[in-house]
Protein backbone atom coordinates (compact mmCIF):
# COMPACT_ATOMS: atom_id res chain seq x y z
CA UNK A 1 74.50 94.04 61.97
CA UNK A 2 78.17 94.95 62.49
CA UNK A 3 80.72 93.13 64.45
CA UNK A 4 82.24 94.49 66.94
CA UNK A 5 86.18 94.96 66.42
CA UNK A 6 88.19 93.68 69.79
CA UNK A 7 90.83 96.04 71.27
CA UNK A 8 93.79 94.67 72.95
CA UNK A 9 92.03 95.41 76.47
CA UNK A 10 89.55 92.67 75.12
CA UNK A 11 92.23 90.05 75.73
CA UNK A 12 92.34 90.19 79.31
CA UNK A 13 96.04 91.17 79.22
CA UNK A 14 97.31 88.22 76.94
CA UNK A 15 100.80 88.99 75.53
CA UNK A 16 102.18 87.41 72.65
CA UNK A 17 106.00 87.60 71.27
CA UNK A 18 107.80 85.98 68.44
CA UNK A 19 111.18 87.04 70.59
CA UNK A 20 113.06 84.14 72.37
CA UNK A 21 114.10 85.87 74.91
CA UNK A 22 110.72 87.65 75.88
CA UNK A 23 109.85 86.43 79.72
CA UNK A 24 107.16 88.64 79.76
CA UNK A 25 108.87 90.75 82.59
CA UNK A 26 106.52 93.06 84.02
CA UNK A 27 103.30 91.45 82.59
CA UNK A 28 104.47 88.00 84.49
CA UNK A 29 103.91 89.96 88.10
CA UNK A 30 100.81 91.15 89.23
CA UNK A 31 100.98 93.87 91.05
CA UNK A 32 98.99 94.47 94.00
CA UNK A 33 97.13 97.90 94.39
CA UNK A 34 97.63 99.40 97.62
CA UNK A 35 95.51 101.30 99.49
CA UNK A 36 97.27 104.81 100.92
CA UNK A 37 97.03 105.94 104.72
CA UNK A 38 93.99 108.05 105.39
CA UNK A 39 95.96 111.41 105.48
CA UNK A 40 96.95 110.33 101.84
CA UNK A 41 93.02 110.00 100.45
CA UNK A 42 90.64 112.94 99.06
CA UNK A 43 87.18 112.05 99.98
CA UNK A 44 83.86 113.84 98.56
CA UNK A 45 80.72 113.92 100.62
CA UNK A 46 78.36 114.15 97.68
CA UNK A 47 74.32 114.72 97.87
CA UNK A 48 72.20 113.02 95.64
CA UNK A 49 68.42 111.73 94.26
CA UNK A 50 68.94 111.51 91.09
CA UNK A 51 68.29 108.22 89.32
CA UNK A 52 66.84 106.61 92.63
CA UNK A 53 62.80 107.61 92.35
CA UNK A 54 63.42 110.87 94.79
CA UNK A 55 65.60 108.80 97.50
CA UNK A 56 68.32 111.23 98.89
CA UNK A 57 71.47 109.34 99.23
CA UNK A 58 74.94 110.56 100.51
CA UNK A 59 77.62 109.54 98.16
CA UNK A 60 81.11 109.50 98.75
CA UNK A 61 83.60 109.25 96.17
CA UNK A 62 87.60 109.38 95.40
CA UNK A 63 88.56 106.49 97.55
CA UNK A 64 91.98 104.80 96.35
CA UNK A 65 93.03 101.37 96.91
CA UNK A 66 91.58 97.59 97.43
CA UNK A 67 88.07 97.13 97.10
CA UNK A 68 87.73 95.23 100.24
CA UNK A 69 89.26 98.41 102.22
CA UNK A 70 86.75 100.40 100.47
CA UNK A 71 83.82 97.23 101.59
CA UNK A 72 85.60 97.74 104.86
CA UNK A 73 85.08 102.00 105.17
CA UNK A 74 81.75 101.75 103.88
CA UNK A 75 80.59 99.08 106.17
CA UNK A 76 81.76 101.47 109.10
CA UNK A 77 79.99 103.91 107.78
CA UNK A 78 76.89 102.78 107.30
CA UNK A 79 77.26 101.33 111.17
CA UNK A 80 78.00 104.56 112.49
CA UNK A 81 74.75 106.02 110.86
CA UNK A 82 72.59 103.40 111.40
CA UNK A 83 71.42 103.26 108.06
CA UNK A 84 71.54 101.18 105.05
CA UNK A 85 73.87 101.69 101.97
CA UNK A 86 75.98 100.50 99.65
CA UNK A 87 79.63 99.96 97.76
CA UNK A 88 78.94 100.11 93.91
CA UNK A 89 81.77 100.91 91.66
CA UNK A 90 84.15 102.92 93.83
CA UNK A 91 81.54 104.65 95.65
CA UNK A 92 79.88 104.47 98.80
CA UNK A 93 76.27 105.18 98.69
CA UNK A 94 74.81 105.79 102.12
CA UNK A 95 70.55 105.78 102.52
CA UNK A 96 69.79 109.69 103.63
CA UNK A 97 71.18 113.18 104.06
CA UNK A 98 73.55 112.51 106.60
CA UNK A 99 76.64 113.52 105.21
CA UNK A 100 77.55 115.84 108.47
CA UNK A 101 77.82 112.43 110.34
CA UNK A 102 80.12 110.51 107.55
CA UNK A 103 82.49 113.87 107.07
CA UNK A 104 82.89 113.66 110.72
CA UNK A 105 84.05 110.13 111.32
CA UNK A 106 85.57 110.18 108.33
CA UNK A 107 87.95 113.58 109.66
CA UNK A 108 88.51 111.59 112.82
CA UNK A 109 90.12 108.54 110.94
CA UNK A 110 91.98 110.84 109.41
CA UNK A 111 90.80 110.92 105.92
CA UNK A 112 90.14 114.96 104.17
CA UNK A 113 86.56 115.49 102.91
CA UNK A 114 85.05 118.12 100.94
CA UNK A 115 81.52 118.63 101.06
CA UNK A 116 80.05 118.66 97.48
CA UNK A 117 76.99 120.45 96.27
CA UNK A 118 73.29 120.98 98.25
């Protein structure tokens, strides 16, 4: 069996310099992400059963910014339905077809959605 070769990515952002003067400048600072106003953000309303044993699901993607603003949207959403859901991997999935609902209170927080596919 082969090893696997490690990248630099694999080093969890370690930095190493034989320079004396190397302060690590912008590795040092962690940058927080932020997350843009809602008139700023491209939402898709996606349809889906694939993968989940015939269960329609409304998906939405493109969300930008902090995963507990993205917690925080889906959490409303899924409220405002009053159905169950989801936030896996920048998505939000949301139990049923109801993607007429989330476009809507998404458009009146302000956010643009384009419906995508079915």
């Amino acid at each position: 069996m082969a090893k696997k070769k490690l990248g630099l990515e694999d080093l969890g952002g370690f930095v190493f310099s034989t320079d004396d003067d190397f302060d690590g400048g912008e590795y040092n600072q962690e940058s927080e992400e932020q997350t843009p106003p809602p008139n700023q953000q491209r939402l898709e309303a996606h349809f889906s059963n694939k993968g989940r044993g015939g269960k329609i699901v409304t998906v939405i993607k493109g969300f930008e910014g902090k995963d507990e603003d993205l917690n925080i949207l889906g959490k409303q959403l899924k409220k405002k339905c009053g159905v169950g859901g989801s936030v896996k991997n920048g998505e939000i999935i949301i139990q049923g077809d109801v993607r007429e609902k989330v476009m809507q209170f998404l458009k009146e927080d302000g956010y643009k959605v384009k419906r995508v596919g079915g």
